[in-house]
Structure formats: C-alpha cells, structure tokens
Protein backbone atom coordinates (compact mmCIF):
# COMPACT_ATOMS: atom_id res chain seq x y z
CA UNK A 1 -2.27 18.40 -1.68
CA UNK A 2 -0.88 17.94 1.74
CA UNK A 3 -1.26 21.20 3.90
CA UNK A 4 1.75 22.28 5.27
CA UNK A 5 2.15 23.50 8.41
CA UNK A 6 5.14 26.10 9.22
CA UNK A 7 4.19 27.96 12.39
CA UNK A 8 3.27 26.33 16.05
CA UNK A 9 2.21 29.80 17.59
CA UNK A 10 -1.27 27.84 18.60
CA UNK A 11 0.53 25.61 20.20
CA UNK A 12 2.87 27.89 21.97
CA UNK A 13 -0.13 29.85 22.95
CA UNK A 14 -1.68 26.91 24.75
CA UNK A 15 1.10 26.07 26.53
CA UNK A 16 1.68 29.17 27.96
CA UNK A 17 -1.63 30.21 28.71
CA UNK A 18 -2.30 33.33 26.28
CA UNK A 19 -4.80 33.37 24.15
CA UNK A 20 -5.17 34.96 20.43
CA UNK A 21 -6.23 37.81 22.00
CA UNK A 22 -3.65 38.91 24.40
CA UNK A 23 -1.30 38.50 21.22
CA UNK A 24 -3.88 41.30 19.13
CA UNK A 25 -3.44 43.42 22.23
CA UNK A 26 0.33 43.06 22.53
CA UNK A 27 1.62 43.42 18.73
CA UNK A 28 -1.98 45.98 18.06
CA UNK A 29 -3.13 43.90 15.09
CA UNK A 30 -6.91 42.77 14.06
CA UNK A 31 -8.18 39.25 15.63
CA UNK A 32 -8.64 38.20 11.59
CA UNK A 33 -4.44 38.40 11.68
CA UNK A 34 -3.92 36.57 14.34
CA UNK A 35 -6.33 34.15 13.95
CA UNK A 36 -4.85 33.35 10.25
CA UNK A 37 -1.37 32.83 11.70
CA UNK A 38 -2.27 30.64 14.75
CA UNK A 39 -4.42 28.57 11.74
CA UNK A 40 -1.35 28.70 9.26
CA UNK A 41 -3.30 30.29 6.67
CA UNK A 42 -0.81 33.22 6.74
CA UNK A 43 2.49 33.81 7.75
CA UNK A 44 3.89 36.56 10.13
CA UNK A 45 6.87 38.05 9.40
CA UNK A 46 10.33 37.15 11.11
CA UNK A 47 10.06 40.76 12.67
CA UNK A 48 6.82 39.48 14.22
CA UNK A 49 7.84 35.78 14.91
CA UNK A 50 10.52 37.71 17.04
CA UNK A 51 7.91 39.76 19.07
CA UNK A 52 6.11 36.95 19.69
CA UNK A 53 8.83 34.86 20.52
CA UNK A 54 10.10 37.60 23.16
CA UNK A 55 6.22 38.30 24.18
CA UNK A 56 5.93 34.61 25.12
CA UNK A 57 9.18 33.98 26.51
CA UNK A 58 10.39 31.77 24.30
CA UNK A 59 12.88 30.94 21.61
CA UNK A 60 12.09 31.93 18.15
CA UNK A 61 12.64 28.70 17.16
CA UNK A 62 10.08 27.05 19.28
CA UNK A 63 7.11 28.82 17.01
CA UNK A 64 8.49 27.01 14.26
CA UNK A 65 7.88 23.63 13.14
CA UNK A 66 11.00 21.82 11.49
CA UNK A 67 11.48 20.85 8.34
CA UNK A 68 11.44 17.36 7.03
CA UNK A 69 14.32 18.04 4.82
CA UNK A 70 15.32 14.43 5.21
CA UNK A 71 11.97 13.45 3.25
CA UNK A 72 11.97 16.09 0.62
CA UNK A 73 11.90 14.83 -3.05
CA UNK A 74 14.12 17.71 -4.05
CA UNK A 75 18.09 16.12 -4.66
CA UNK A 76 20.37 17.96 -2.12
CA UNK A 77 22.27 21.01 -2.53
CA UNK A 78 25.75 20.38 -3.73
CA UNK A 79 28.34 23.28 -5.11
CA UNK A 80 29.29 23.12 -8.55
CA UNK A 81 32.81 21.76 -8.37
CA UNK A 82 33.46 22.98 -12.11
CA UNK A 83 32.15 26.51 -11.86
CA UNK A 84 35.08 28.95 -11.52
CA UNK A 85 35.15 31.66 -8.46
C-alpha cells in the first residue's frame, strides 16, 4: 500500500531553518512526538498544526500537503435530489 503523506512540517522546517528540536522546545513535547509528525507516522492535532503554523510564520495551510481529490477512486459527492428537507 502506497504511504500517504498528509503533513510537510519537515519540509517547512528546512526551509525556515528550525530544526525538530526548537519545535520540542516551543510546543514542550518529547523529541519521539515530533519526530513522528515531521516522519508522518502520526498526526498533530489542528490545535497544534496552528501553533506550529504561527511558531514558523506561516500559513496553516502550507504544513499541509493537498489532496489529490482529482485522482481518488471514490465517485464524487453529490446531494440526494430525492431526499426531502
């Protein structure tokens, strides 16, 4: 199965110069956290994307790969036309 990445934070990280570390001293988490976020083995939370995002000076957005909705096997979402309010 194809591993799926969702978050860029390592990314981010390099381009702005931090490190894992200055993100374990900033948000007071363990090194193991960080480093499974920045490896997309784990999630953060949105509350934590948010610090991040405001940590690093960017938009929250930015720590976020897109999707590839346009590829996705699963048919669109469309509302049911026959199902009454």
């Amino acid at each position: 199965m194809k591993e799926i990445k969702v978050n860029r934070i390592k990314d981010v990280l390099e381009q702005k110069g931090a490190t894992n570390n200055d993100l374990v001293r900033h948000l007071n988490v363990k090194k193991e956290t960080v480093s499974r976020w920045v490896n997309n083995k784990q999630q953060p939370t949105v509350n934590t994307l948010n610090d991040i995002a405001e940590y690093l000076r960017v938009d929250i957005r930015d720590l976020l790969y897109p999707s590839n909705w346009k590829d996705s096997l699963i048919p669109p979402f469309e509302k049911d036309k026959n199902k009454k309010k």
